[in-house]
C-alpha atoms as a PDB file:
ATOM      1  CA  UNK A   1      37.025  21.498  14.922  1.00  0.00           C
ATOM      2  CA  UNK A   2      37.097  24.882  13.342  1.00  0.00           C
ATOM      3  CA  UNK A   3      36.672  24.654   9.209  1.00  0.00           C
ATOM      4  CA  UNK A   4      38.845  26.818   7.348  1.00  0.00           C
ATOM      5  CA  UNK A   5      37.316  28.581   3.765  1.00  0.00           C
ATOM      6  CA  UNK A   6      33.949  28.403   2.675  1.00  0.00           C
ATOM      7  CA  UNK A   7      31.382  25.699   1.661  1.00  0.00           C
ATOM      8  CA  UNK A   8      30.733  25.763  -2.108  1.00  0.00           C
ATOM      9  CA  UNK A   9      27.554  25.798  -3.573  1.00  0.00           C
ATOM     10  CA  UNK A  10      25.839  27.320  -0.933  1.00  0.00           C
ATOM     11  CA  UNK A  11      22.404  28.083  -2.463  1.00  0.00           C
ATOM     12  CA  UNK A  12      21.866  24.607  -4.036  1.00  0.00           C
ATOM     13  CA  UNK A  13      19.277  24.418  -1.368  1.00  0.00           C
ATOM     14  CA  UNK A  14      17.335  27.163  -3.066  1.00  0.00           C
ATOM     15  CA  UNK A  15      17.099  25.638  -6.309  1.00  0.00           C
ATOM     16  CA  UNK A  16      13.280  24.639  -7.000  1.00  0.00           C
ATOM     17  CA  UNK A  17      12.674  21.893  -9.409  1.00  0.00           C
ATOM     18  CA  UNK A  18       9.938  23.532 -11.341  1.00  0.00           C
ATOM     19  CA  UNK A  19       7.992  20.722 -12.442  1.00  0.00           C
ATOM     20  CA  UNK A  20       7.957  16.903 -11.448  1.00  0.00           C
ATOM     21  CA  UNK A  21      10.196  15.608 -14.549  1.00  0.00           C
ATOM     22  CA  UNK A  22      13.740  16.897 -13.013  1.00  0.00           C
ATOM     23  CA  UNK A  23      13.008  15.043  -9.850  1.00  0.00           C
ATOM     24  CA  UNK A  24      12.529  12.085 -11.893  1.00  0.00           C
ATOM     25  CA  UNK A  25      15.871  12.208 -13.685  1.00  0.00           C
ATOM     26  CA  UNK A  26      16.683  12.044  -9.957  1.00  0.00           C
ATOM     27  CA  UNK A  27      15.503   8.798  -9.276  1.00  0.00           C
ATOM     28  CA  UNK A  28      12.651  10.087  -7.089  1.00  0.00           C
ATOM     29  CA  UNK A  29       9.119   8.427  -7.751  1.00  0.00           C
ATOM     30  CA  UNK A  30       5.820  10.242  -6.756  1.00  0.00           C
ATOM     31  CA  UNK A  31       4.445   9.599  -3.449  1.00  0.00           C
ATOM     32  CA  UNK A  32       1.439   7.715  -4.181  1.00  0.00           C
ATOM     33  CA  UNK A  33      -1.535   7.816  -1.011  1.00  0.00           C
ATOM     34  CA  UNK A  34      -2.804   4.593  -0.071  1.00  0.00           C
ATOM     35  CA  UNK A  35      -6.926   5.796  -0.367  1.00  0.00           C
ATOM     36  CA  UNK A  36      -6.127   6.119  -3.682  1.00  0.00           C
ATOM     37  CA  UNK A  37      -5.194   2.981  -4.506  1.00  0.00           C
ATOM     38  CA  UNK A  38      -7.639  -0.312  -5.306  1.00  0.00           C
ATOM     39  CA  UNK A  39      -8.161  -2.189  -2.266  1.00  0.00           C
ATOM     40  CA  UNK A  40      -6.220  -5.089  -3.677  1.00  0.00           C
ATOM     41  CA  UNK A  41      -3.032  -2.430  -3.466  1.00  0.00           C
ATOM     42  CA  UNK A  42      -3.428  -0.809  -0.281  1.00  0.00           C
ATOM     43  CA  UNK A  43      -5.675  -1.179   2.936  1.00  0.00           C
ATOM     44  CA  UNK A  44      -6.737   1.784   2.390  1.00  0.00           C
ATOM     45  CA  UNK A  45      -8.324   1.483  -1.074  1.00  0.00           C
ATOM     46  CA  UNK A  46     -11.077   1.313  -2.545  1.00  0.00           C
ATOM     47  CA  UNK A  47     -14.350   2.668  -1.735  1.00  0.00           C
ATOM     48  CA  UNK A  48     -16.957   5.528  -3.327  1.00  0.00           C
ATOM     49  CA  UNK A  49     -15.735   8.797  -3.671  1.00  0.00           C
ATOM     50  CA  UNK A  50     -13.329  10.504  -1.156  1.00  0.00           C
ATOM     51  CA  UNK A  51     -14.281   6.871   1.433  1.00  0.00           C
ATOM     52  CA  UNK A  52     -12.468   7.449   4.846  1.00  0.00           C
ATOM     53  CA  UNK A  53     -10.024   4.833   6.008  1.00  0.00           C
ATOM     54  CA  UNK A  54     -12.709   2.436   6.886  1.00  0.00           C
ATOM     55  CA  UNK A  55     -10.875   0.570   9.778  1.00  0.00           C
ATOM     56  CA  UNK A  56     -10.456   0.830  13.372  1.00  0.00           C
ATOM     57  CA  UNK A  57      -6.720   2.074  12.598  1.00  0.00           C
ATOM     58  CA  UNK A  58      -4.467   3.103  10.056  1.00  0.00           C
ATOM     59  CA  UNK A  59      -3.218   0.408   8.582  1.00  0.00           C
ATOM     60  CA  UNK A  60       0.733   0.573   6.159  1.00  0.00           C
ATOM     61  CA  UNK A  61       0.352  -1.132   2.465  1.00  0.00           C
ATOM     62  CA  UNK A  62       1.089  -4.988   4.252  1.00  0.00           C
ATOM     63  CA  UNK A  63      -1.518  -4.645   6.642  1.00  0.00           C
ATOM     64  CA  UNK A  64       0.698  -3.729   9.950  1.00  0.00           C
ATOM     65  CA  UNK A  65      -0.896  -1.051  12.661  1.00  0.00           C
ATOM     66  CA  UNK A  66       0.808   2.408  11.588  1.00  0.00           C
ATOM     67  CA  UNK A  67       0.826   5.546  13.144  1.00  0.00           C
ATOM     68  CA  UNK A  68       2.538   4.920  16.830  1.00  0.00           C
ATOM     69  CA  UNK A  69       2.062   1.459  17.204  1.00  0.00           C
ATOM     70  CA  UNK A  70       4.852  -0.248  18.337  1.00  0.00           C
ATOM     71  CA  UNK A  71       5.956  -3.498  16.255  1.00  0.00           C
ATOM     72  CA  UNK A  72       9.091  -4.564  17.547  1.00  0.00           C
ATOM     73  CA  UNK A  73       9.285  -8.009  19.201  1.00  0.00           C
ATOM     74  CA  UNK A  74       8.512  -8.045  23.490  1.00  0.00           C
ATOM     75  CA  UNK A  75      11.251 -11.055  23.541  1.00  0.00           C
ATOM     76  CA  UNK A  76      13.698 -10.020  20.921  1.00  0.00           C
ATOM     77  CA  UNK A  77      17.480 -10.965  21.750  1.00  0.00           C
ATOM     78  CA  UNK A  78      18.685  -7.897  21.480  1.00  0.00           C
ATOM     79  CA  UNK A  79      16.722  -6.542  24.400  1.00  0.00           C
ATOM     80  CA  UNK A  80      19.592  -7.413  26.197  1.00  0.00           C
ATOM     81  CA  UNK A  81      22.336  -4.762  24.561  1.00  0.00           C
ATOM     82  CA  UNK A  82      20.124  -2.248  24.822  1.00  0.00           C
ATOM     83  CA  UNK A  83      20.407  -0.358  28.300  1.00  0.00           C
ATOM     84  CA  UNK A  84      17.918   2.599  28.078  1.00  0.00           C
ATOM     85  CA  UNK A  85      15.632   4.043  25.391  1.00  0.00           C
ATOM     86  CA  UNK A  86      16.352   7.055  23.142  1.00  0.00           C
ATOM     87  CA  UNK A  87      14.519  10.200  24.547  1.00  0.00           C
END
């Protein structure tokens, strides 16, 4: 369908926030990395210095396999509803 007139506001994409308060006020909190973190926070924690990850794999805050791993279920009900995978 065709849209008649014009969208308004069009450069709010532009608009930078210039420093990290306004995205607060937002509701957005700062992204914090896991090798950061203590080891009782993260699997990646802890360690001296810059440490690596320390593990065979990458590993998400609750200790599941990240990065490609697939979690999902090999028996899950649903299996059945679904007739091909996304590509």
């Amino acid at each position: 369908f065709a849209t008649i007139g014009e969208i308004s506001n069009n450069d709010a994409f532009l608009v930078q926030s210039g420093k990290a308060g306004r995205t607060r006020w937002l509701g957005k909190r700062p992204t914090v990395r896991g090798s950061v973190m203590n080891p009782c926070d993260h699997p990646h924690g802890g360690g001296e210095g810059r440490a690596p990850i320390g593990r065979t794999r990458p590993l998400t805050p609750w200790g599941k396999p990240a990065l490609g791993m697939k979690t999902r279920k090999n028996k899950k009900r649903s299996d059945d509803y679904i007739l091909r995978r996304r590509s």
